[in-house]
Protein backbone atom coordinates (compact mmCIF):
# COMPACT_ATOMS: atom_id res chain seq x y z
CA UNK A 1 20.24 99.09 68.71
CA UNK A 2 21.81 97.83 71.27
CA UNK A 3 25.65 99.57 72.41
CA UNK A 4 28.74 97.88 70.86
CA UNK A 5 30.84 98.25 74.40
CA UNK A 6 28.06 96.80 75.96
CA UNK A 7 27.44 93.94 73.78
CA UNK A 8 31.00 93.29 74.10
CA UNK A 9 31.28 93.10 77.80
CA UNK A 10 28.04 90.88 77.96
CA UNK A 11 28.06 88.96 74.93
CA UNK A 12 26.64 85.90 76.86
CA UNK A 13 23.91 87.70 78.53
CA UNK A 14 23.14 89.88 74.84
CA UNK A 15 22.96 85.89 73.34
CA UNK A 16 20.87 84.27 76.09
CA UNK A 17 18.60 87.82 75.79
CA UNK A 18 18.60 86.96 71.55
CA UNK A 19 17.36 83.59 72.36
CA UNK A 20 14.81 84.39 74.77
CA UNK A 21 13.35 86.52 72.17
CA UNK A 22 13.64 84.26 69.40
CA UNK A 23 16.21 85.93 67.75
CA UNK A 24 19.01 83.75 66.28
CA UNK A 25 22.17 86.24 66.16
CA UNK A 26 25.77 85.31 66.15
CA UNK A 27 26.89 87.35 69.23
CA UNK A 28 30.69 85.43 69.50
CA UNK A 29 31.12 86.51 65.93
CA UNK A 30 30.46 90.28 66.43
CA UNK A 31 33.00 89.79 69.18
CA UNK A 32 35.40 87.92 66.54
CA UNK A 33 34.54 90.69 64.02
CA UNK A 34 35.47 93.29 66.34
CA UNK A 35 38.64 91.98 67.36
CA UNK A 36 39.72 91.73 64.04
CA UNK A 37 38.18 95.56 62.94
CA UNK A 38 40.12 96.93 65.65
CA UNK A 39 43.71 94.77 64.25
CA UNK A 40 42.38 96.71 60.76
CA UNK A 41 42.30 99.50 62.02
CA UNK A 42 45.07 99.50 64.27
CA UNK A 43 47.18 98.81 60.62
CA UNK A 44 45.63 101.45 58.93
CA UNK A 45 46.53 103.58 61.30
CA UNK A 46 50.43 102.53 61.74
CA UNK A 47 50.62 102.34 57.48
CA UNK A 48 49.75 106.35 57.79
CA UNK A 49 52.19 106.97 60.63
CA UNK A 50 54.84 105.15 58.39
CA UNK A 51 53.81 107.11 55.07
CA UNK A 52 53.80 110.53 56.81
CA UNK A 53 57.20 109.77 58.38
CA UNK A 54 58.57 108.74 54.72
CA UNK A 55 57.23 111.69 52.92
CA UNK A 56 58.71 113.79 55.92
CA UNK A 57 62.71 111.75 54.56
CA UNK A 58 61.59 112.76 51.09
CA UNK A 59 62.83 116.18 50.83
CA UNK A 60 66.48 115.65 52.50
CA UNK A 61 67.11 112.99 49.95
CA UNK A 62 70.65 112.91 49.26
CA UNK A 63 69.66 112.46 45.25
CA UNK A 64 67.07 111.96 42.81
CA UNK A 65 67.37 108.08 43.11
CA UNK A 66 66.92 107.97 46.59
CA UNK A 67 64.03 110.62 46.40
CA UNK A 68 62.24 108.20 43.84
CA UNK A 69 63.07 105.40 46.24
CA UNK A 70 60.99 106.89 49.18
CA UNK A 71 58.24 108.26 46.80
CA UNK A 72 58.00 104.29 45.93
CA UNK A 73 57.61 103.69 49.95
CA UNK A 74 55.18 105.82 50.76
CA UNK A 75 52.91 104.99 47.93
CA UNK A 76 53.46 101.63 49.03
CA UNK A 77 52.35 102.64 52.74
CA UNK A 78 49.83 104.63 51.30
CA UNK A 79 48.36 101.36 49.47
CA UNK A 80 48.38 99.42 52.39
CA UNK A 81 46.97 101.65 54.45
CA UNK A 82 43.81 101.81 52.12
CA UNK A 83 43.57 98.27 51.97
CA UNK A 84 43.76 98.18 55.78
CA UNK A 85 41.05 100.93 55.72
CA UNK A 86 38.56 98.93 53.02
CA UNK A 87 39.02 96.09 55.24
CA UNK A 88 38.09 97.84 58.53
CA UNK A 89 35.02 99.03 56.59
CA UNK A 90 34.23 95.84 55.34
CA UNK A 91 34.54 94.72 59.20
CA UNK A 92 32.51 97.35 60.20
CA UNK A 93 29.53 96.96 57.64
CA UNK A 94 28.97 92.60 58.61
CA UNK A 95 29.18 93.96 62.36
CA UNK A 96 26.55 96.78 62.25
CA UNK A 97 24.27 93.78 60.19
CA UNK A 98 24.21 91.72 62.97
CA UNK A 99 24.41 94.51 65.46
CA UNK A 100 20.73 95.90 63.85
CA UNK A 101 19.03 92.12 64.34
CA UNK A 102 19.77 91.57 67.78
CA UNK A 103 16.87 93.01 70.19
CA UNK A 104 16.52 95.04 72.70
CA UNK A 105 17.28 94.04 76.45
CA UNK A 106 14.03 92.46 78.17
CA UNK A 107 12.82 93.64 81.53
CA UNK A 108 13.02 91.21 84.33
CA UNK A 109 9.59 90.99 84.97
CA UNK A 110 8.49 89.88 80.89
CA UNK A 111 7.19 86.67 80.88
CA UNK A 112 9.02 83.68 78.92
CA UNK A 113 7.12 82.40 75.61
CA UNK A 114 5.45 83.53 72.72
CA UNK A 115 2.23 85.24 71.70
CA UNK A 116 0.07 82.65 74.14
CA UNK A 117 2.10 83.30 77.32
CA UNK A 118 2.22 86.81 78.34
CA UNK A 119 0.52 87.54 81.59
CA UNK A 120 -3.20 88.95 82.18
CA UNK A 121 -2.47 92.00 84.56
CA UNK A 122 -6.16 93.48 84.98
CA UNK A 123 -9.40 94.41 83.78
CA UNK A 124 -11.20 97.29 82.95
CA UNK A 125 -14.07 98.93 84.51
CA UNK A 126 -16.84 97.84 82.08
CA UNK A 127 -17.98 94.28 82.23
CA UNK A 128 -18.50 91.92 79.44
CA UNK A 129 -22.31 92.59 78.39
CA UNK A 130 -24.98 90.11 79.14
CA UNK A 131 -26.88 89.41 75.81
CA UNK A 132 -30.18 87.43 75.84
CA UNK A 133 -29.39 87.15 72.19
CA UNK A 134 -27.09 85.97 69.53
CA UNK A 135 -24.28 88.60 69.51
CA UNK A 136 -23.73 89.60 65.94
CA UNK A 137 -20.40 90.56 64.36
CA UNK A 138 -19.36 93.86 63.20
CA UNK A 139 -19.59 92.84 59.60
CA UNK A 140 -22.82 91.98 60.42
CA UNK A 141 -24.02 95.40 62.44
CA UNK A 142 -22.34 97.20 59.52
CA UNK A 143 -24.55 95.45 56.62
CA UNK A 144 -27.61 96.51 59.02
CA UNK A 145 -26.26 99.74 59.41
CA UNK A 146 -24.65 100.55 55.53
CA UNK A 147 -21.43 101.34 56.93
CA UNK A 148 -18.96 99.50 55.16
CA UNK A 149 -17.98 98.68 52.11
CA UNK A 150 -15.41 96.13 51.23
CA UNK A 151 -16.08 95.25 47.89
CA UNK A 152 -15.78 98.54 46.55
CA UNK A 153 -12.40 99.25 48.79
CA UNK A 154 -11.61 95.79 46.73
CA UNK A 155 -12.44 96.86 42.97
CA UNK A 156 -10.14 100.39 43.68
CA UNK A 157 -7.60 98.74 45.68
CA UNK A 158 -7.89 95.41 46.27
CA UNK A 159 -8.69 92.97 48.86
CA UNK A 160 -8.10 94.60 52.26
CA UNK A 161 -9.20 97.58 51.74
CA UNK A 162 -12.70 99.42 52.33
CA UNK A 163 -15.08 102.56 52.01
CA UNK A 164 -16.50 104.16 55.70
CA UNK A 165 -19.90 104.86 55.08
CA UNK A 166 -22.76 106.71 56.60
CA UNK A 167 -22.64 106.33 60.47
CA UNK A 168 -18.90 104.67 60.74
CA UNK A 169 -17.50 107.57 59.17
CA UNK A 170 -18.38 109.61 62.02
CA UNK A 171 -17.58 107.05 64.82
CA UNK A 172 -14.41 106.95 63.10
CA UNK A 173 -13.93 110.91 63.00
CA UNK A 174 -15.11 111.00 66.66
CA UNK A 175 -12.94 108.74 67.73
CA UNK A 176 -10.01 110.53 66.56
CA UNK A 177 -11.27 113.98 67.90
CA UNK A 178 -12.17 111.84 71.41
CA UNK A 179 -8.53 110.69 71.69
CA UNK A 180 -6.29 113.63 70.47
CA UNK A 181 -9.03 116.12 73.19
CA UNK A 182 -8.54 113.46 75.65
CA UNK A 183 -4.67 113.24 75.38
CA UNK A 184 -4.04 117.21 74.49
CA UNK A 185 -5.87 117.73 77.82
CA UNK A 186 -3.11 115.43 79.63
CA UNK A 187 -0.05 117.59 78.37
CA UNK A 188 0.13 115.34 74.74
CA UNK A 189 1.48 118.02 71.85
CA UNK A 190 -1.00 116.81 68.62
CA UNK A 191 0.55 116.40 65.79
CA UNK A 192 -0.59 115.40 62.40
CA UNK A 193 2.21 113.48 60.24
CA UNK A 194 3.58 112.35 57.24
CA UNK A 195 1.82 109.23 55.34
CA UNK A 196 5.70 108.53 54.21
CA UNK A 197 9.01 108.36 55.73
CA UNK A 198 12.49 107.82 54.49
CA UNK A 199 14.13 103.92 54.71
CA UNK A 200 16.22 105.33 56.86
CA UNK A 201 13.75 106.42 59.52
CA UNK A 202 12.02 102.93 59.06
CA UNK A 203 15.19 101.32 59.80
CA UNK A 204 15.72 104.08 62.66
CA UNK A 205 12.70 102.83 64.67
CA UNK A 206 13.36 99.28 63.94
CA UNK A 207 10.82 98.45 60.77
CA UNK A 208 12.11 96.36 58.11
CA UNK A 209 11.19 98.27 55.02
CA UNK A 210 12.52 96.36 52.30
CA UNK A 211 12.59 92.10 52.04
CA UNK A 212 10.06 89.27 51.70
CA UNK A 213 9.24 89.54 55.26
CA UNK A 214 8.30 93.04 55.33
CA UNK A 215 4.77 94.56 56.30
CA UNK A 216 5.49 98.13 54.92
CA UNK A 217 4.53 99.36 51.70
CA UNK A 218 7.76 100.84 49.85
CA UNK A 219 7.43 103.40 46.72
CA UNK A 220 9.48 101.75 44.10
CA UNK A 221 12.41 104.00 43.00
CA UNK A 222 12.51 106.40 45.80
CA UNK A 223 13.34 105.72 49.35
CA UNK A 224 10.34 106.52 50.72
CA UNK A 225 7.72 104.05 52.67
CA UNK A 226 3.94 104.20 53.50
CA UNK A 227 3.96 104.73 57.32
CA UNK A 228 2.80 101.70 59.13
CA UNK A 229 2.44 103.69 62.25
CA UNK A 230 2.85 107.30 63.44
CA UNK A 231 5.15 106.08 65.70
CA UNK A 232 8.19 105.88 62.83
CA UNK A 233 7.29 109.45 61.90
CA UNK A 234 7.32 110.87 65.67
CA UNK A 235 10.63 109.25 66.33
CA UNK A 236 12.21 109.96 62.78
CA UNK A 237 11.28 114.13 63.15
CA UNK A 238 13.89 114.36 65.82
CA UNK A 239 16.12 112.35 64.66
CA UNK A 240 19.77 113.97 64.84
CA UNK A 241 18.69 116.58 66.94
CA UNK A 242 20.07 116.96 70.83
CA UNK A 243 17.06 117.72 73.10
CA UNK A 244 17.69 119.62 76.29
CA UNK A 245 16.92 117.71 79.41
CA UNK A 246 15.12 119.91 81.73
CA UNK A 247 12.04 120.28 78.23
CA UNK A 248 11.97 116.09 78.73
CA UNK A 249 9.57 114.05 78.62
CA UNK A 250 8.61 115.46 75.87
CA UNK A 251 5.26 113.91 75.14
CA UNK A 252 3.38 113.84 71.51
CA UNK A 253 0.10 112.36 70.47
CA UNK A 254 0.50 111.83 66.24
CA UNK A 255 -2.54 111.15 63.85
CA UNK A 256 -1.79 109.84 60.65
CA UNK A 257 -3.21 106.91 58.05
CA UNK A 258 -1.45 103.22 58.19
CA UNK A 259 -0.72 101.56 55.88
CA UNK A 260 0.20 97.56 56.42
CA UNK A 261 0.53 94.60 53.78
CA UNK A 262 -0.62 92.14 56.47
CA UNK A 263 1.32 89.60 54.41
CA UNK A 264 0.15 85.88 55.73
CA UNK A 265 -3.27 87.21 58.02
CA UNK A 266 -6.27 85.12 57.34
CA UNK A 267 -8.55 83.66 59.17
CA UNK A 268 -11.66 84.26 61.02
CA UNK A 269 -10.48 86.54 63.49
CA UNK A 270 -9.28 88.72 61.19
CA UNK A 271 -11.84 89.41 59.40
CA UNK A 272 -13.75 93.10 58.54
CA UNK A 273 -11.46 95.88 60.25
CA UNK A 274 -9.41 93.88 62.62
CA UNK A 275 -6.87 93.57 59.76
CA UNK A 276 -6.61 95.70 57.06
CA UNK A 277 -4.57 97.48 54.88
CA UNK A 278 -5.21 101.12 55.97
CA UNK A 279 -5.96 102.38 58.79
CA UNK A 280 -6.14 105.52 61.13
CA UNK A 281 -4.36 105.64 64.39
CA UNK A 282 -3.72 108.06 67.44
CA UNK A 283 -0.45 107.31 68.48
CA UNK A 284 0.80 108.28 71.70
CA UNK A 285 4.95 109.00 71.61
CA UNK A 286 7.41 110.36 73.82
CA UNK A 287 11.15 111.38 74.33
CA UNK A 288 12.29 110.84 78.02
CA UNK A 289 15.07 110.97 80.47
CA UNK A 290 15.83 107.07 80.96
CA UNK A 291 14.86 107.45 85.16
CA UNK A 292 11.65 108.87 83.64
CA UNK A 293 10.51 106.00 80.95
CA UNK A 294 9.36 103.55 83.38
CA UNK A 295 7.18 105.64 85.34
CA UNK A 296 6.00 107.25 82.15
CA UNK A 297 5.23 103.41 80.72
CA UNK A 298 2.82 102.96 83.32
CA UNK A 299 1.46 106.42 82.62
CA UNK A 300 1.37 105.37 78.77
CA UNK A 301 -0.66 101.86 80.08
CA UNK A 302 -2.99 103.93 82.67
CA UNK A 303 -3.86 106.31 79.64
CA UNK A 304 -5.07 103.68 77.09
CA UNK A 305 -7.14 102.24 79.98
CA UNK A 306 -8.54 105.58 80.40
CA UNK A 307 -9.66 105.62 76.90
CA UNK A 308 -11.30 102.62 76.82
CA UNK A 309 -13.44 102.92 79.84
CA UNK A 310 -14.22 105.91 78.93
CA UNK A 311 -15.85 104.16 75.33
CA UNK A 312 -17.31 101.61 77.86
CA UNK A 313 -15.82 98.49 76.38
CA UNK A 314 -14.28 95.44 78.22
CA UNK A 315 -10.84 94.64 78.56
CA UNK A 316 -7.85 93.27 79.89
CA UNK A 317 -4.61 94.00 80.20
CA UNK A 318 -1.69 91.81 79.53
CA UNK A 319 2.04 91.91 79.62
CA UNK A 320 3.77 90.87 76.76
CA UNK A 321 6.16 87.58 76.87
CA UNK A 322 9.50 87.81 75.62
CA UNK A 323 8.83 86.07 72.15
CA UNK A 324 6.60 88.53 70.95
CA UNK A 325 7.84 91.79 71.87
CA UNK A 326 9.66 92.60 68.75
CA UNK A 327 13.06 93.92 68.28
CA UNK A 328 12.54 97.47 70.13
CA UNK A 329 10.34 96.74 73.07
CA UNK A 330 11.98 96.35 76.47
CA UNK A 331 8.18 95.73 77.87
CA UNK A 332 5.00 95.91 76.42
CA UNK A 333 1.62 96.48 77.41
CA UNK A 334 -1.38 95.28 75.40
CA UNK A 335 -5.10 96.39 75.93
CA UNK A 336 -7.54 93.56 74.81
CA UNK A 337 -10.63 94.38 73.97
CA UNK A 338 -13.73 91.89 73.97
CA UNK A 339 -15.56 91.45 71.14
CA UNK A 340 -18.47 89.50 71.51
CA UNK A 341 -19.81 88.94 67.90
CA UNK A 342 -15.61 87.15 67.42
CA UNK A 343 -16.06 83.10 67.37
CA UNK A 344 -18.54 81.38 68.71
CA UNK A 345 -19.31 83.21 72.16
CA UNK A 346 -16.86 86.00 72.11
CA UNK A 347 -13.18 86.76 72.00
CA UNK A 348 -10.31 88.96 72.98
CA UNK A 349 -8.81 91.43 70.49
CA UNK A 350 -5.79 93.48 70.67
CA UNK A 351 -6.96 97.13 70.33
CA UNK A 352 -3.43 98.73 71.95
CA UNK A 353 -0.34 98.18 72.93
CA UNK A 354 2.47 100.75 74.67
CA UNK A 355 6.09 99.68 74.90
CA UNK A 356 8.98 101.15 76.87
CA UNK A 357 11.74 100.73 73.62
CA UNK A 358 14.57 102.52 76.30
CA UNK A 359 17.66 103.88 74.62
CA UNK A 360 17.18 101.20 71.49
CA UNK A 361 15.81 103.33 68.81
CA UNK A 362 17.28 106.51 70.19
CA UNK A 363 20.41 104.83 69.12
CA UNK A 364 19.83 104.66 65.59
CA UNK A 365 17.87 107.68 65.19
CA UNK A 366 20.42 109.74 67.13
CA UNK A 367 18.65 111.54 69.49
CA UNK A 368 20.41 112.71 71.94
CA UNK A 369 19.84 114.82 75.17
CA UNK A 370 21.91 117.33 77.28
CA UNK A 371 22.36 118.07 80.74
CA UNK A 372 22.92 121.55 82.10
CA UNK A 373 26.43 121.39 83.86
CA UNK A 374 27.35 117.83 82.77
CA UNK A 375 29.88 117.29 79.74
CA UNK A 376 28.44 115.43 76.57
CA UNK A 377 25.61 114.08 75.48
CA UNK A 378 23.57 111.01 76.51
CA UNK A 379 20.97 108.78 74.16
CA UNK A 380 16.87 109.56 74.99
CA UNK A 381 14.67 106.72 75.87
CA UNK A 382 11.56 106.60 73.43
CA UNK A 383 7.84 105.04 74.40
CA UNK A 384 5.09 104.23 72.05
CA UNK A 385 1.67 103.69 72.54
CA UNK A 386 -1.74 103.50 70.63
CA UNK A 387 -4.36 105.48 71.85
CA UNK A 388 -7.73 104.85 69.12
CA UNK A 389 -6.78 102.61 66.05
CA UNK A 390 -10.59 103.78 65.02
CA UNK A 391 -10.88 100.65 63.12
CA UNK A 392 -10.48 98.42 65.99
CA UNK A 393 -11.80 100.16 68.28
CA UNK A 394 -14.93 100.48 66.06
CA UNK A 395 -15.18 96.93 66.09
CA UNK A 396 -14.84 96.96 69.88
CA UNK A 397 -18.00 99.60 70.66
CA UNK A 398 -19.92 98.52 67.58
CA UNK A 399 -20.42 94.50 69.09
CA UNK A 400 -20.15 95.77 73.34
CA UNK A 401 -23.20 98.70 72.79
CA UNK A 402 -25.38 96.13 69.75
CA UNK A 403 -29.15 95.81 71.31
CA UNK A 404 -31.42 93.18 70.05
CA UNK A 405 -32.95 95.19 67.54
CA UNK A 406 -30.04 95.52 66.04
CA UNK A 407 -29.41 99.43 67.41
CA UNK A 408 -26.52 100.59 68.62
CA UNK A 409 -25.70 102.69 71.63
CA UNK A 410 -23.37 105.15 71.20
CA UNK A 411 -20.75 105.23 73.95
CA UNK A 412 -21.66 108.73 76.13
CA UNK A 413 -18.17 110.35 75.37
CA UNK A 414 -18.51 109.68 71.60
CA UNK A 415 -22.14 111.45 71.67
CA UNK A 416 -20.90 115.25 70.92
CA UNK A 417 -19.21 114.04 67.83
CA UNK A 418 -22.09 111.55 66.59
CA UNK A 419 -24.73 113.75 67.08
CA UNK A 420 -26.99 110.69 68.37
CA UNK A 421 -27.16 108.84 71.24
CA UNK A 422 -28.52 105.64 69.77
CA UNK A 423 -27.88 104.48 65.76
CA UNK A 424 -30.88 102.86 64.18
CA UNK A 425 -30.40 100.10 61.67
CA UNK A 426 -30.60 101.15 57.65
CA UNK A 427 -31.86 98.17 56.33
């Protein structure tokens, strides 16, 4: 979350920041609602002073009526006060709601808009393929190939989710090895997580766990939460803990199952894998000096690219606008991949994203660094990015390496883990 001091000193640039995002806050009330926890607390405060001074009178009395007299005042002062206190909580509990909501600050160079507007940055090193035949989709490879299996995934756990089969189990499997070598080699600490994590670490990294709008899976009667990312669990296992600064960035690449409701997706494009309920991710995170997180955002970006030339499938890179950043994200990078068997003659489909979230989650997961010589403690900046969601990526080599004959070439890097160089169709 944002800082309360700062939001205070630049309430109109934390509203015009809200509305840039699409974020309807109240700012001028959590300014209002300040002023008047502060008056709260200010009373509590005297009310004590004023009891402590009357129970100090109590014992040099002159007699028993005036004893019971000042026993009466102080309870009195001791009633106020608590009232003064319930209200400053009170106070305190509407100003941390709206203080959660707002977003994070924006960097200068985010485009304006929504999820049509951000700006196309680059391309990657492979080229769009040149087919002298009718692309098909990856549904379609996958029938040709037996590897998936949606109407099973359906009768066990409804619509949304699916069985791997035969070959896509290990281009999933290698795709997870190919990304957690690749980033271990690049000073990444693997980690395998949690499927769960406490409401409190959901809320920490800025998911919504709970509510009609939510995308996360919650256990009833507990407080724990399906993961929707490895990113919550990354951030959530320091949370608390005061990292020293000279061991930062600390960099981690986490492997875990997702698990998303997808609540509203339809539609052609996301059909098959693109949009499902589970998932499994490499997730690239990192705790950082704030001068580092910048540099190490573009490091973040240049990684992903790495990855996905590496599987020699198209892309482009865009930068985020404003409107669809989501509350954490200072900037965000997105990888798009092309998928040629999507629409009628291709399309582009998100396979990653990175995002520089500064100082924002840091905040409500307290993490905290020190520096050697320098009193206190300062808040970490955190960075996300995927590396393989196998699912979409799948989708991404599956249609970019199809031949005519329906075969499919497997990407060079992926060939150790495969064991082929070329999948034949099944049926």
């Amino acid at each position: 979350m944002l800082d309360r001091k700062f939001i205070l000193q630049n309430a109109d640039l934390v509203a015009k920041n809200s509305a840039r995002r699409g974020v309807d806050v109240d700012v001028a009330a959590i300014c209002t609602l300040e002023t008047e926890r502060l008056e709260a607390l200010q009373q509590s405060q005297e009310f004590n002073r004023l009891a402590n001074e009357v129970s100090k009178q109590i014992p040099k009395a002159a007699d028993n009526d005036a004893r019971q007299a000042l026993i009466a005042e102080g309870r009195e002062l001791r009633a106020k006060k608590e009232a003064a206190a319930a209200q400053q909580d009170e106070l305190e509990a509407k100003i941390l709601a709206l203080q959660t909501i707002l977003p994070n600050l924006t960097h200068e160079a985010v485009p304006d808009g929504g999820e049509e507007d951000a700006n196309e940055l680059g391309f990657g090193k492979t080229p769009k393929p040149t087919m002298d035949f009718k692309a098909l989709d990856h549904l379609e490879l996958g029938e040709k190939h037996d590897m998936f299996d949606f109407e099973g995934g359906a009768r066990v756990a409804g619509s949304g989710f699916y069985f791997l089969r035969n070959a896509a189990v290990r281009l999933d499997l290698a795709l997870q090895q190919f990304a957690i070598s690749f980033l271990s080699d690049r000073g990444f600490t693997p980690v395998a997580t949690p499927d769960v994590a406490l409401t409190s670490v959901l809320q920490g990294t800025g998911f919504n766990p709970r509510g009609p709008e939510t995308q996360i899976y919650s256990i009833e009667n507990t407080e724990l939460n399906l993961v929707a990312t490895a990113e919550i669990t990354l951030g959530g296992m320091l949370s608390g803990q005061v990292l020293a600064s000279e061991e930062m960035p600390l960099k981690l690449c986490g492997l875990s199952h997702c698990f998303r409701t997808e609540a509203g997706a339809a539609g052609r494009a996301s059909r098959g894998l693109y949009r499902v309920h589970q998932f499994t991710k490499v997730e690239m995170f990192a705790f950082a000096l704030p001068d580092q997180s910048d540099a190490l955002h573009e490091e973040m970006r240049g990684l992903e690219c790495e990855l996905f030339d590496a599987l020699e499938v198209p892309y482009r890179v865009v930068d985020t606008a404003a409107g669809d950043l989501g509350g954490p994200a200072y900037r965000k990078y997105d990888l798009e991949a092309w998928m040629p068997g999507r629409g009628d003659a291709g399309e582009w489909g998100e396979v990653t994203s990175t995002s520089n979230c500064t100082d924002y989650q840091a905040r409500r997961l307290d993490v905290r660094y020190k520096t050697p010589g320098q009193k206190g403690t300062q808040y970490a900046h955190t960075l996300n990015g995927t590396a393989v969601a196998t699912g979409r990526a799948m989708i991404a080599v599956l249609e970019n390496h199809q031949r005519a004959d329906g075969s499919i070439n497997v990407p060079k890097i992926l060939r150790p883990w495969v064991g082929k160089d070329v999948l034949e169709p099944i049926a």
